[in-house]
C-alpha atoms as a PDB file:
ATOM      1  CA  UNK A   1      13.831 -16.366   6.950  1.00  0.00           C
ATOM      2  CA  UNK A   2      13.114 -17.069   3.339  1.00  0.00           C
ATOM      3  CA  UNK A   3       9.838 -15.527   1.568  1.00  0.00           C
ATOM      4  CA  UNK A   4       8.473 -16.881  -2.108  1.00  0.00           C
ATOM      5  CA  UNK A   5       6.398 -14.175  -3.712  1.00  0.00           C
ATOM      6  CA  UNK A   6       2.834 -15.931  -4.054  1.00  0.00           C
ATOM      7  CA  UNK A   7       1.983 -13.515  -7.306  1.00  0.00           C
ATOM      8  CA  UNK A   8       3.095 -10.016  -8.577  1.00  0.00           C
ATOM      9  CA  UNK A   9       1.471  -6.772  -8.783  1.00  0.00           C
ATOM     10  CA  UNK A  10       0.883  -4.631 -11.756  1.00  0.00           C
ATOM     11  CA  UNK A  11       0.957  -1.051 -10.974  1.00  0.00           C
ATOM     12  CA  UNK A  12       0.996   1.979 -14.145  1.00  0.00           C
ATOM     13  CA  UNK A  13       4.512   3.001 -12.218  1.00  0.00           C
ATOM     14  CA  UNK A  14       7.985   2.207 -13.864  1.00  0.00           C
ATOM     15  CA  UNK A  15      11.211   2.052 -12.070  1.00  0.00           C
ATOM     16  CA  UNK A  16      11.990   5.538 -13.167  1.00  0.00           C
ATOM     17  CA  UNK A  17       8.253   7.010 -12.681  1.00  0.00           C
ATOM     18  CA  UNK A  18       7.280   8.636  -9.196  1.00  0.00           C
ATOM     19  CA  UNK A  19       4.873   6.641  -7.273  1.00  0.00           C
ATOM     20  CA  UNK A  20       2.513   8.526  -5.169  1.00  0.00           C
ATOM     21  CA  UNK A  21       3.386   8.806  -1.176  1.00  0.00           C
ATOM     22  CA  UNK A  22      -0.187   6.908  -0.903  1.00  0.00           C
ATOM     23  CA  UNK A  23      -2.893   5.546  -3.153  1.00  0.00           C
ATOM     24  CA  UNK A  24      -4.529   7.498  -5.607  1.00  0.00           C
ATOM     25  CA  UNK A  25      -8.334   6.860  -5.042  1.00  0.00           C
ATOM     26  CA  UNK A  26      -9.568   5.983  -8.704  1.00  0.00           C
ATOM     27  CA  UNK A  27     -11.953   3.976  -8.112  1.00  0.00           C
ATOM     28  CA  UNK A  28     -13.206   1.738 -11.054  1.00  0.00           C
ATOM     29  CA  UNK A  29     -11.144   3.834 -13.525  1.00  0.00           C
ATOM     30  CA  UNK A  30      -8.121   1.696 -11.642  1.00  0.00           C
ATOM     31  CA  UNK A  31      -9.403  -1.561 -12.690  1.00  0.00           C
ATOM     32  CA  UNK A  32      -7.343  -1.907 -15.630  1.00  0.00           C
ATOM     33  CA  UNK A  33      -4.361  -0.194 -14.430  1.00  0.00           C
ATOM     34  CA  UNK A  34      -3.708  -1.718 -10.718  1.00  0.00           C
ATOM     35  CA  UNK A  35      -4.121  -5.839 -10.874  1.00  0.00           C
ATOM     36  CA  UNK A  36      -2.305  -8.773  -9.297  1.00  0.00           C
ATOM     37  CA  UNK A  37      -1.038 -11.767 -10.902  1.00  0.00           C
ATOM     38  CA  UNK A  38      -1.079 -14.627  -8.429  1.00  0.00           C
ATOM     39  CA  UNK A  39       1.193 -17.863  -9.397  1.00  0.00           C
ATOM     40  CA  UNK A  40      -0.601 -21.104 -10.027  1.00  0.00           C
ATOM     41  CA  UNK A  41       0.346 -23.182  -7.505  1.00  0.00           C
ATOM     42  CA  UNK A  42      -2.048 -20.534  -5.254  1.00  0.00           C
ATOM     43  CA  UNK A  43      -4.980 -20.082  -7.218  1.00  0.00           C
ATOM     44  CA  UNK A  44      -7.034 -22.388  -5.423  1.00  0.00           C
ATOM     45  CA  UNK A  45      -6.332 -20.249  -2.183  1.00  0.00           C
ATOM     46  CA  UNK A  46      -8.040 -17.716  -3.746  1.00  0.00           C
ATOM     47  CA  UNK A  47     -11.365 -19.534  -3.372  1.00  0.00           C
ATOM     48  CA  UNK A  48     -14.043 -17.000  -1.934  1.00  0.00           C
ATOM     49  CA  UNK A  49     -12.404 -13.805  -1.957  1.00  0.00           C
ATOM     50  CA  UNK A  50     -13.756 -12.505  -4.103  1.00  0.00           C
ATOM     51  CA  UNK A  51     -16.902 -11.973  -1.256  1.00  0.00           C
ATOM     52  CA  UNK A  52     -14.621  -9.314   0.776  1.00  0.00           C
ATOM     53  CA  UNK A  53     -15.070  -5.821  -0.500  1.00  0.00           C
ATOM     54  CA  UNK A  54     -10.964  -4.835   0.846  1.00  0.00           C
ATOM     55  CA  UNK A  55      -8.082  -7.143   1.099  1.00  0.00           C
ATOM     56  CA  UNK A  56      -4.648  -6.635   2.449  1.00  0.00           C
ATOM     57  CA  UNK A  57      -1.654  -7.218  -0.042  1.00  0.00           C
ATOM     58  CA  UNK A  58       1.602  -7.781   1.828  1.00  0.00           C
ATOM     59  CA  UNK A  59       4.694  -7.158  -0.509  1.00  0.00           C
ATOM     60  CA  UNK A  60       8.452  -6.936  -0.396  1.00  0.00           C
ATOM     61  CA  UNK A  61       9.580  -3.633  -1.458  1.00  0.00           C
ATOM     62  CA  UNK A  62      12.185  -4.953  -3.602  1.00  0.00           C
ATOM     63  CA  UNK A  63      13.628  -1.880  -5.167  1.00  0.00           C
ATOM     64  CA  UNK A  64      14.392   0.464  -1.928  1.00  0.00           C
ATOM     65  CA  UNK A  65      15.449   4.440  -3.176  1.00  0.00           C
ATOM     66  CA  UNK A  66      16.725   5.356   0.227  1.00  0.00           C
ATOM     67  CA  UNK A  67      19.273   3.404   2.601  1.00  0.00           C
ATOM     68  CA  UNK A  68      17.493   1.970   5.628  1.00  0.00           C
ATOM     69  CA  UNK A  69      17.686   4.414   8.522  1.00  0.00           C
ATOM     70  CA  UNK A  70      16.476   5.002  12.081  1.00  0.00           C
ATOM     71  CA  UNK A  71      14.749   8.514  11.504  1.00  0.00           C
ATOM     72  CA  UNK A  72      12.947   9.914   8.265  1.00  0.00           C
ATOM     73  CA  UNK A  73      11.504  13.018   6.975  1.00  0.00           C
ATOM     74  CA  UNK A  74       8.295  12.405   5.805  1.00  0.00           C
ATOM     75  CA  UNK A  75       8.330  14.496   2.806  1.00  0.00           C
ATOM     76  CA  UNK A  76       4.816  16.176   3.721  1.00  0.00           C
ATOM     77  CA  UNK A  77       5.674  16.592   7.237  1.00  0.00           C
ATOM     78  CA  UNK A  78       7.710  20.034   6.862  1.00  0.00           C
ATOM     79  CA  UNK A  79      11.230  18.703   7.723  1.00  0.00           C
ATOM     80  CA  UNK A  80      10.287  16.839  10.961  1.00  0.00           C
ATOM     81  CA  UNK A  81      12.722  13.673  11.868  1.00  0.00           C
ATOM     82  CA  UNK A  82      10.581  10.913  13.535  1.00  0.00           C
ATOM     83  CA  UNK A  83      11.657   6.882  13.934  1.00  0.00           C
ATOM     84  CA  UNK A  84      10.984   5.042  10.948  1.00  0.00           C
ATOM     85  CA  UNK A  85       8.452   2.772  12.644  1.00  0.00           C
ATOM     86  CA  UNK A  86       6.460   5.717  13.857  1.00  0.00           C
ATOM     87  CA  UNK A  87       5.784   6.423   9.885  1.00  0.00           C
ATOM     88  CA  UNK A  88       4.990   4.337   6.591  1.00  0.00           C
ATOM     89  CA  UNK A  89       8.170   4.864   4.980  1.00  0.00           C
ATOM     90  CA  UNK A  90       9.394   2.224   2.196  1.00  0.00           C
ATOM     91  CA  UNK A  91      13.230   2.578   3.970  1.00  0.00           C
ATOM     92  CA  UNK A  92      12.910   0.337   6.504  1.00  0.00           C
ATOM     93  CA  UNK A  93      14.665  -2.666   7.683  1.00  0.00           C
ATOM     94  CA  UNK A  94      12.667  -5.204   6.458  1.00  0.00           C
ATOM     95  CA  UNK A  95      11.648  -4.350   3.366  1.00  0.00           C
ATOM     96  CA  UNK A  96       7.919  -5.335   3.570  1.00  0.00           C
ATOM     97  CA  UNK A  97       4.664  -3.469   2.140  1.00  0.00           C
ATOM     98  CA  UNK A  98       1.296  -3.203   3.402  1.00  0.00           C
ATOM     99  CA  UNK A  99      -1.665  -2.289   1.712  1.00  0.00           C
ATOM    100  CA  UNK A 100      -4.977  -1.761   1.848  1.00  0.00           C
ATOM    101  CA  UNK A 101      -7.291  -2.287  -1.251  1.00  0.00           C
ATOM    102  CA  UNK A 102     -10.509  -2.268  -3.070  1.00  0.00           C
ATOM    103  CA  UNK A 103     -11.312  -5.998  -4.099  1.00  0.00           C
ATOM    104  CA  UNK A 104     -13.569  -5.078  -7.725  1.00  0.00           C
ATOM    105  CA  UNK A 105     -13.274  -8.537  -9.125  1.00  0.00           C
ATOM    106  CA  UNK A 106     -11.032 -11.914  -9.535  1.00  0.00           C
ATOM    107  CA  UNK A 107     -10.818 -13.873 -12.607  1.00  0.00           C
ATOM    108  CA  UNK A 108      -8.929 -17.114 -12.272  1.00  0.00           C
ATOM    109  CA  UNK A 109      -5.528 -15.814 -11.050  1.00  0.00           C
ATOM    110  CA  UNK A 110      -5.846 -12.380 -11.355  1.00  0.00           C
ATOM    111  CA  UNK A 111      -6.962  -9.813  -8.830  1.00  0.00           C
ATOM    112  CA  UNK A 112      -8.613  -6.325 -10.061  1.00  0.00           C
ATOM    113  CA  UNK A 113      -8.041  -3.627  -7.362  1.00  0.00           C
ATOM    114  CA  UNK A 114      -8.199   0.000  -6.653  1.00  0.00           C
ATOM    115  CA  UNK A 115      -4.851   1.712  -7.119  1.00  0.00           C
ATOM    116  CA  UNK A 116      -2.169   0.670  -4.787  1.00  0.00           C
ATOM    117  CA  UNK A 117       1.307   2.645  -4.454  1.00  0.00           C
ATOM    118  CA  UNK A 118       4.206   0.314  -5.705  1.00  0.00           C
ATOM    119  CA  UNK A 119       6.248   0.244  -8.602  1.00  0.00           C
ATOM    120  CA  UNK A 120       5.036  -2.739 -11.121  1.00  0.00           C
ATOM    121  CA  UNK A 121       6.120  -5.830 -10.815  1.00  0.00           C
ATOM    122  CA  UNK A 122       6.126  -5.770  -7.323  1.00  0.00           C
ATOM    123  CA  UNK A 123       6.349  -9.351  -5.856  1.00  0.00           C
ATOM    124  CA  UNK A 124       3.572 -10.228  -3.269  1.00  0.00           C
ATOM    125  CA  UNK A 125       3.991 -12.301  -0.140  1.00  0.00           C
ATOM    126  CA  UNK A 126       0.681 -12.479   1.200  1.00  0.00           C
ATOM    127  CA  UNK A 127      -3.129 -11.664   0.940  1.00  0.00           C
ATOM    128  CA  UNK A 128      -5.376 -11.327   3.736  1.00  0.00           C
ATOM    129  CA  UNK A 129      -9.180 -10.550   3.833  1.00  0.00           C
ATOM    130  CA  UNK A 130     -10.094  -7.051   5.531  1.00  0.00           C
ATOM    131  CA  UNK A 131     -12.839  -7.575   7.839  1.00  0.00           C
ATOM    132  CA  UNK A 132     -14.427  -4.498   8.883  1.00  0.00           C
ATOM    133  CA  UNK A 133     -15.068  -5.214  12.859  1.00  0.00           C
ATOM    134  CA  UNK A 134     -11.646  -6.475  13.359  1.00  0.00           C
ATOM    135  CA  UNK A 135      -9.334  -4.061  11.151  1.00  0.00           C
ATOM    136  CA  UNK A 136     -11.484  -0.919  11.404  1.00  0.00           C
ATOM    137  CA  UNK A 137     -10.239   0.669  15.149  1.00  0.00           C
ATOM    138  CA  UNK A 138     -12.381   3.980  15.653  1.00  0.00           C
ATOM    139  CA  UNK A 139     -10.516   5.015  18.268  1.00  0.00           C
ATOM    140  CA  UNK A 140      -6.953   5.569  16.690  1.00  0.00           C
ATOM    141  CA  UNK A 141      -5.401   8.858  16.739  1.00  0.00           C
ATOM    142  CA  UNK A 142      -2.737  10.874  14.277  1.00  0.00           C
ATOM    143  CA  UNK A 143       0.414   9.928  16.323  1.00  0.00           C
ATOM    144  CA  UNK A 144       2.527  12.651  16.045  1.00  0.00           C
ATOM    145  CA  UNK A 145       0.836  14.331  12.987  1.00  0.00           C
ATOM    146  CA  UNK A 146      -1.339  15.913  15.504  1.00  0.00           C
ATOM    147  CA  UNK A 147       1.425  18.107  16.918  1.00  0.00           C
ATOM    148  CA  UNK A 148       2.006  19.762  13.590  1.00  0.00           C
ATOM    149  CA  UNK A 149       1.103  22.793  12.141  1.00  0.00           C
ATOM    150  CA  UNK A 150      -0.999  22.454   9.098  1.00  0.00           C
ATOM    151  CA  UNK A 151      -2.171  19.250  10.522  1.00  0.00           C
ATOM    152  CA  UNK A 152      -5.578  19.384   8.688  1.00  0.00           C
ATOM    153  CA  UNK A 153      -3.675  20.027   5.429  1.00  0.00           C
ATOM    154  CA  UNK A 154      -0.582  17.479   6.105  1.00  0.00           C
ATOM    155  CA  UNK A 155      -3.828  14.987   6.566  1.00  0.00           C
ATOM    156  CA  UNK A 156      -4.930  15.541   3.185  1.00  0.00           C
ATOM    157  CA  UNK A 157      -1.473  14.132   1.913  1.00  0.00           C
ATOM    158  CA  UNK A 158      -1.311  10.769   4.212  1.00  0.00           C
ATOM    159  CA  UNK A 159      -4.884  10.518   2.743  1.00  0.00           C
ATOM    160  CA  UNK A 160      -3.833  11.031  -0.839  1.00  0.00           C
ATOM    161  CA  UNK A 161      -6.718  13.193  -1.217  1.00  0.00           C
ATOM    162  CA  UNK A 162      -5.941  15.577  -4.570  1.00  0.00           C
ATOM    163  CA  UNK A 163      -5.844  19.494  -3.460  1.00  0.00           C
ATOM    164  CA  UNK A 164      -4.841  23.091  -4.987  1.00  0.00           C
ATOM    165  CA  UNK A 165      -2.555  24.000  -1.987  1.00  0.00           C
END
């Protein structure tokens, strides 16, 4: 298989900086920070985006701080091993991203969007409109999260909601 990045993302996160485990909601203060830069030869598929409120950005985690490995410890998950494709770690086999984010506005090649957690200059594979009926599945569940103690609190980190404790 052989991927060419369609664009790059610009994130406020250096190589050496920690990137938060998930997005930090900032809203429209992001717009400046979090942006992607899509190559030329793709603008035109960009044509009438800019109507979807959310868009998925697919991306090749290119700079990988753990080996891959069949079990991780989330770090918010108090020590528990679980299978790498039961969680959102970046150390997985195929190094690909997925993201959900705010669409605020595209101007000729670049996208603005709500903060996203990558490091900058992140290459992007792919872009995808979120459409709320077919991407939005009421019924899902917590996984394994739900057997945990603190679950309530361990929610507020998957959520990247800020908190005291």
């Amino acid at each position: 298989m052989i991927f060419k990045p369609i664009g790059i993302i610009h994130t406020p996160y250096a190589q050496d900086s920690t990137v938060p485990y998930q997005p930090v909601d900032m809203e429209r203060d992001a717009q400046n920070l979090f942006f992607v830069d899509i190559e030329p030869d793709y603008t035109s598929g960009l044509d009438r985006l800019d109507s979807f409120q959310y868009i998925y950005l697919l991306y090749h985690l290119d700079r990988p701080r753990h080996p891959t490995t069949s079990y991780v410890q989330p770090p918010w998950a108090g020590g528990v091993n679980v299978g790498v494709f039961a969680t959102r770690a970046p150390s997985r086999p195929n190094p690909i991203g997925l993201s959900i984010v705010r669409l605020f506005s595209v101007y000729g090649s670049r996208l603005f969007t709500s903060s996203i957690d990558v490091f900058d200059n992140t290459p992007v594979l792919d872009i995808k409109p979120y459409i709320r009926e077919l991407d939005s599945k009421t019924d899902a569940n917590y996984g394994w999260v739900e057997e945990l103690p603190n679950r309530d609190h361990l929610l507020l980190h998957i959520k990247g909601v800020p908190h005291d404790y």
